[in-house]
Protein backbone atom coordinates (compact mmCIF):
# COMPACT_ATOMS: atom_id res chain seq x y z
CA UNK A 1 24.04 24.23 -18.12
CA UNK A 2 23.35 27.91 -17.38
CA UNK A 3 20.36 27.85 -14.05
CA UNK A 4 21.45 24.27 -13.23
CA UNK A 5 24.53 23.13 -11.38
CA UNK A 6 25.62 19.58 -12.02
CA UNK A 7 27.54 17.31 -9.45
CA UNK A 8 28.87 14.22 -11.58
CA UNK A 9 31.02 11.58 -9.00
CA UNK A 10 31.80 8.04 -9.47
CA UNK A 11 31.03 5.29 -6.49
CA UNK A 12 33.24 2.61 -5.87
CA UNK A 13 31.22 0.07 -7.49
CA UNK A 14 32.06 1.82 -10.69
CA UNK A 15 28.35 3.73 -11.11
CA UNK A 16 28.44 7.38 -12.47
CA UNK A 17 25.84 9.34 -10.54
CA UNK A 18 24.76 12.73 -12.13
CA UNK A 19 23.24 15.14 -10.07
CA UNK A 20 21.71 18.00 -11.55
CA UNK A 21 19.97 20.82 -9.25
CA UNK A 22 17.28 23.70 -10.09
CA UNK A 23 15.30 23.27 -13.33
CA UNK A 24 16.47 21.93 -16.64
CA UNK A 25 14.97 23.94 -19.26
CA UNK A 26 15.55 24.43 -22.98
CA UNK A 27 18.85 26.47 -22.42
CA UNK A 28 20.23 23.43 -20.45
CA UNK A 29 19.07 21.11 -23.16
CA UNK A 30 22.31 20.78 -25.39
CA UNK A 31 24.30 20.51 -22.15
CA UNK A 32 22.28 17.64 -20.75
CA UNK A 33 22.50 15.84 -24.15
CA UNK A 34 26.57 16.27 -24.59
CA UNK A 35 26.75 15.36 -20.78
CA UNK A 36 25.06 11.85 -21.00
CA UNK A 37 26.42 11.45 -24.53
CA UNK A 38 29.97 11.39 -23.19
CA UNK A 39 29.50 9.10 -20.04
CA UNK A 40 27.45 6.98 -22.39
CA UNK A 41 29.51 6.63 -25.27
CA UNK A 42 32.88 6.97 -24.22
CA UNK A 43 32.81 6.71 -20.00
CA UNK A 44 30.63 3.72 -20.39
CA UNK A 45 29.97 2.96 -16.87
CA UNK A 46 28.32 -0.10 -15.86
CA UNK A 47 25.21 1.98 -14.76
CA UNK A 48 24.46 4.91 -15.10
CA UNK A 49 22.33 7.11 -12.40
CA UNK A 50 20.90 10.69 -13.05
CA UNK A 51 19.66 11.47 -9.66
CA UNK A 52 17.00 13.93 -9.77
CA UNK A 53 16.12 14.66 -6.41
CA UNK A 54 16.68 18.49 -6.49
CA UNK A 55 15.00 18.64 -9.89
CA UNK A 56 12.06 21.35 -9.41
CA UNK A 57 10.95 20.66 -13.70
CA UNK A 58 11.98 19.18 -16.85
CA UNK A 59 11.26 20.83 -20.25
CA UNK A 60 9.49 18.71 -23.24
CA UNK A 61 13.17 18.64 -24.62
CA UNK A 62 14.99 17.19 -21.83
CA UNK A 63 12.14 15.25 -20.94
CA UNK A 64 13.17 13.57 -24.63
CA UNK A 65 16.78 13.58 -23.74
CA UNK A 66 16.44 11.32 -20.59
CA UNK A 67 14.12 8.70 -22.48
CA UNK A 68 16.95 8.92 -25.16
CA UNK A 69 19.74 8.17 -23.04
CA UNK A 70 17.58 4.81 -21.75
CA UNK A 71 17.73 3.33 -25.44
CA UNK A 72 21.29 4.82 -26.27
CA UNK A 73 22.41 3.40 -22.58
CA UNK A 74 20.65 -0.21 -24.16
CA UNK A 75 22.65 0.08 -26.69
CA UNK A 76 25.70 0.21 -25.18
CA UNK A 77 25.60 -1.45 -22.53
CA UNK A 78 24.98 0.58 -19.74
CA UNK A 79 22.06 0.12 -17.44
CA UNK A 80 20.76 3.86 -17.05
CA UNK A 81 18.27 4.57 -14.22
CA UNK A 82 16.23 7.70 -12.90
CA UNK A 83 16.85 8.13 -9.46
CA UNK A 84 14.36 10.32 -6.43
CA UNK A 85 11.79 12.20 -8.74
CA UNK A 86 8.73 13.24 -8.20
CA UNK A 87 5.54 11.10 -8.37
CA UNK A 88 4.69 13.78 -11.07
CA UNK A 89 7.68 13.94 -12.89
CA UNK A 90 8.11 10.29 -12.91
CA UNK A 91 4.34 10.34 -14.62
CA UNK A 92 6.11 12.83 -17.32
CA UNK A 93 9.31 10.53 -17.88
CA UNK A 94 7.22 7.76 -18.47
CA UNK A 95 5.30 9.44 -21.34
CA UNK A 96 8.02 10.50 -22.57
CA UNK A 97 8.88 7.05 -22.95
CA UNK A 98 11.53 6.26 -20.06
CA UNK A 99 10.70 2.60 -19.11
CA UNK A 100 9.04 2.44 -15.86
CA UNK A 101 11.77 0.25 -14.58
CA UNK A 102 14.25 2.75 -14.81
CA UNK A 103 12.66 5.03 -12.66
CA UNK A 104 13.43 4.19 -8.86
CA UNK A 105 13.08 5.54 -5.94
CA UNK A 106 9.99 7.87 -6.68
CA UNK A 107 8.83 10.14 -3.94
């Protein structure tokens, strides 16, 4: 992701916590995608956490990728939830189509 740095860790109860800072635009967009593909897919934690408290703004396209990785996370398995965004962006996520259940702790 080129303007974005990502911290990915594990906790001990086995969730994968990604924690992207600055703003995820169209340039970080492929990135993003292969990112949560991978710990989706083939990680497959239990749950899955994108924690997007140093998010400043999502772009239409990533905005698309994080609704995505809800339904792919259904799929298989692996309870995927939106962690520390803003009132406003959690507005955005939701019509994007991210289930308003995924999205916790809004600020």
């Amino acid at each position: 992701m080129t303007a974005t740095t990502v911290d990915i860790n594990t906790r001990p109860d086995g969730t994968l916590v990604i924690h992207p800072y600055g703003v995820l635009d169209a340039a970080d967009a492929i990135g993003l995608r292969r990112t949560l593909v991978q710990a989706i897919r083939h990680t497959r934690p239990l749950r899955l956490v994108m924690d997007l408290a140093d998010v400043q703004d999502l772009d239409p396209i990533n905005l698309g990728t994080l609704a995505a990785a809800c339904h792919l996370g259904d799929d298989h398995q692996v309870a995927v939830f939106l962690d520390h965004s803003s009132a406003s962006l959690a507005d955005l996520l939701a019509a994007a189509g991210v289930p308003r259940h995924r999205l916790r702790h809004i600020t």
